[in-house]
Structure formats: C-alpha cells, structure tokens
Protein backbone atom coordinates (compact mmCIF):
# COMPACT_ATOMS: atom_id res chain seq x y z
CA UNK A 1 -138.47 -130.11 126.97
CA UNK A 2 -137.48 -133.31 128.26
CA UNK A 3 -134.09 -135.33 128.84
CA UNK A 4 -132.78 -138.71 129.46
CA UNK A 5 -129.46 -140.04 131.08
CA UNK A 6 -127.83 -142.94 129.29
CA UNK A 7 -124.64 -144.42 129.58
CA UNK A 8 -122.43 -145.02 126.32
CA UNK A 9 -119.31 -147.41 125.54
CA UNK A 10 -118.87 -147.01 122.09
CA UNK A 11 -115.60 -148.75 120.42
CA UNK A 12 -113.91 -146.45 117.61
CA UNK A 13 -114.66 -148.91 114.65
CA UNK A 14 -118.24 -148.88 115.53
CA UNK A 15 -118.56 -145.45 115.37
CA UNK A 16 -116.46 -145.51 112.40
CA UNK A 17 -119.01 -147.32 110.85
CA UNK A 18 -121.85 -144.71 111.83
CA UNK A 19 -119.97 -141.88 110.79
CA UNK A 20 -119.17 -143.51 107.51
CA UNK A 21 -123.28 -143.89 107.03
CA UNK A 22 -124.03 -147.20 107.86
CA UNK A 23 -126.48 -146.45 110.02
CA UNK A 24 -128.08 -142.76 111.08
CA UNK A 25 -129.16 -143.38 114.25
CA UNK A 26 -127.85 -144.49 117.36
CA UNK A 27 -130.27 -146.75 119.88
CA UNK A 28 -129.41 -146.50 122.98
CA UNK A 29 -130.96 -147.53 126.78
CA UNK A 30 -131.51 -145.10 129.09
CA UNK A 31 -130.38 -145.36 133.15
CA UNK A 32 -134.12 -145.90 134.04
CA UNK A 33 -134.64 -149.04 130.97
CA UNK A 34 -136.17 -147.23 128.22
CA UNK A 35 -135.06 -147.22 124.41
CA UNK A 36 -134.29 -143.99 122.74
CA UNK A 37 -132.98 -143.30 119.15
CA UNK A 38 -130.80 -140.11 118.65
CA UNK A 39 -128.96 -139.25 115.57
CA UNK A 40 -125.06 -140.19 115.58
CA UNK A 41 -123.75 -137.12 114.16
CA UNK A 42 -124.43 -135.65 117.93
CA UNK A 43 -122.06 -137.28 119.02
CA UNK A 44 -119.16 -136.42 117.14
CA UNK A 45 -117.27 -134.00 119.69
CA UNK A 46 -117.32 -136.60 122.17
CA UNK A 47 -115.54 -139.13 120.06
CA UNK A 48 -111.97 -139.77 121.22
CA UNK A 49 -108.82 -142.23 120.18
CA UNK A 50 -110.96 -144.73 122.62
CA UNK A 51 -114.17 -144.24 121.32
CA UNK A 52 -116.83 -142.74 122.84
CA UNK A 53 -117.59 -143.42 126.60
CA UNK A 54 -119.26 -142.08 129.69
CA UNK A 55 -122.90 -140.83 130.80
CA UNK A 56 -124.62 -138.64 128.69
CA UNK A 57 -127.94 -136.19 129.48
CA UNK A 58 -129.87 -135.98 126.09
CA UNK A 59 -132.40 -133.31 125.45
CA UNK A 60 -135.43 -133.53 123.68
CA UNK A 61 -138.21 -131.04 122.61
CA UNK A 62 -142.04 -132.04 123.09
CA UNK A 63 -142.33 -133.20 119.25
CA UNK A 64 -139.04 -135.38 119.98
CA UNK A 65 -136.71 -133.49 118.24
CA UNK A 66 -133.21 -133.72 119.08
CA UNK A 67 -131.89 -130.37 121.28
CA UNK A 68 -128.80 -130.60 123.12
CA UNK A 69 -126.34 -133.18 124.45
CA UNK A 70 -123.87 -132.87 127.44
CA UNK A 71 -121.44 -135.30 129.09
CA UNK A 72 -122.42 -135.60 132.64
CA UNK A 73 -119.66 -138.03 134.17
C-alpha cells in the first residue's frame, strides 16, 4: 500500500459538475509536487454547503487502485 497527502479547495459548482458526470476523475497535486488522479465519487462524504476543502491522505494499493480516503486537517 501506499498514500499521498494533498490539499483540496474545491468550490460546490465544480463538484457539481463532477458529480453530475462531467468528468470521472479528479487530478489533483500532492504536498510533495506530484500529480495523482483519483475517482470523484470518493469524495462525496466530504462535500459540504462550501464545497470540499482541507488536506486529505489518499490510499493506494500496489496496482494503483483506489483504497481509502481520510481527512487529515
């Protein structure tokens, strides 16, 4: 398994737009400058009336596969 820390400031309309199926995937940078692509739907519980916002610790399995998400801060 492996994880990566990224911060998120996501307005409501633009997750609006995800959830709606505009797009899948969310790309994202993590704290240390790399690029990572997670599926939006993960984020769902997190969203709120101001979006969603705050630091997030993704994990991954070793074929890349999405595992678990927590809010961190």
């Amino acid at each position: 398994m492996k994880s990566v820390i990224i911060n998120l400031a996501i307005a409501p309309e633009e997750y609006q737009r995800w959830y709606q199926g505009a797009a899948q995937d969310v790309l994202a940078y993590t704290v240390d400058g790399r690029s990572v692509r997670f599926p939006a739907p993960i984020l769902r519980r997190f969203v709120t009336h101001e979006g969603i916002r705050g630091r997030f610790k993704i994990t991954f399995d070793n074929q890349n596969r999405f595992q678990d998400i927590e809010r961190i801060s």
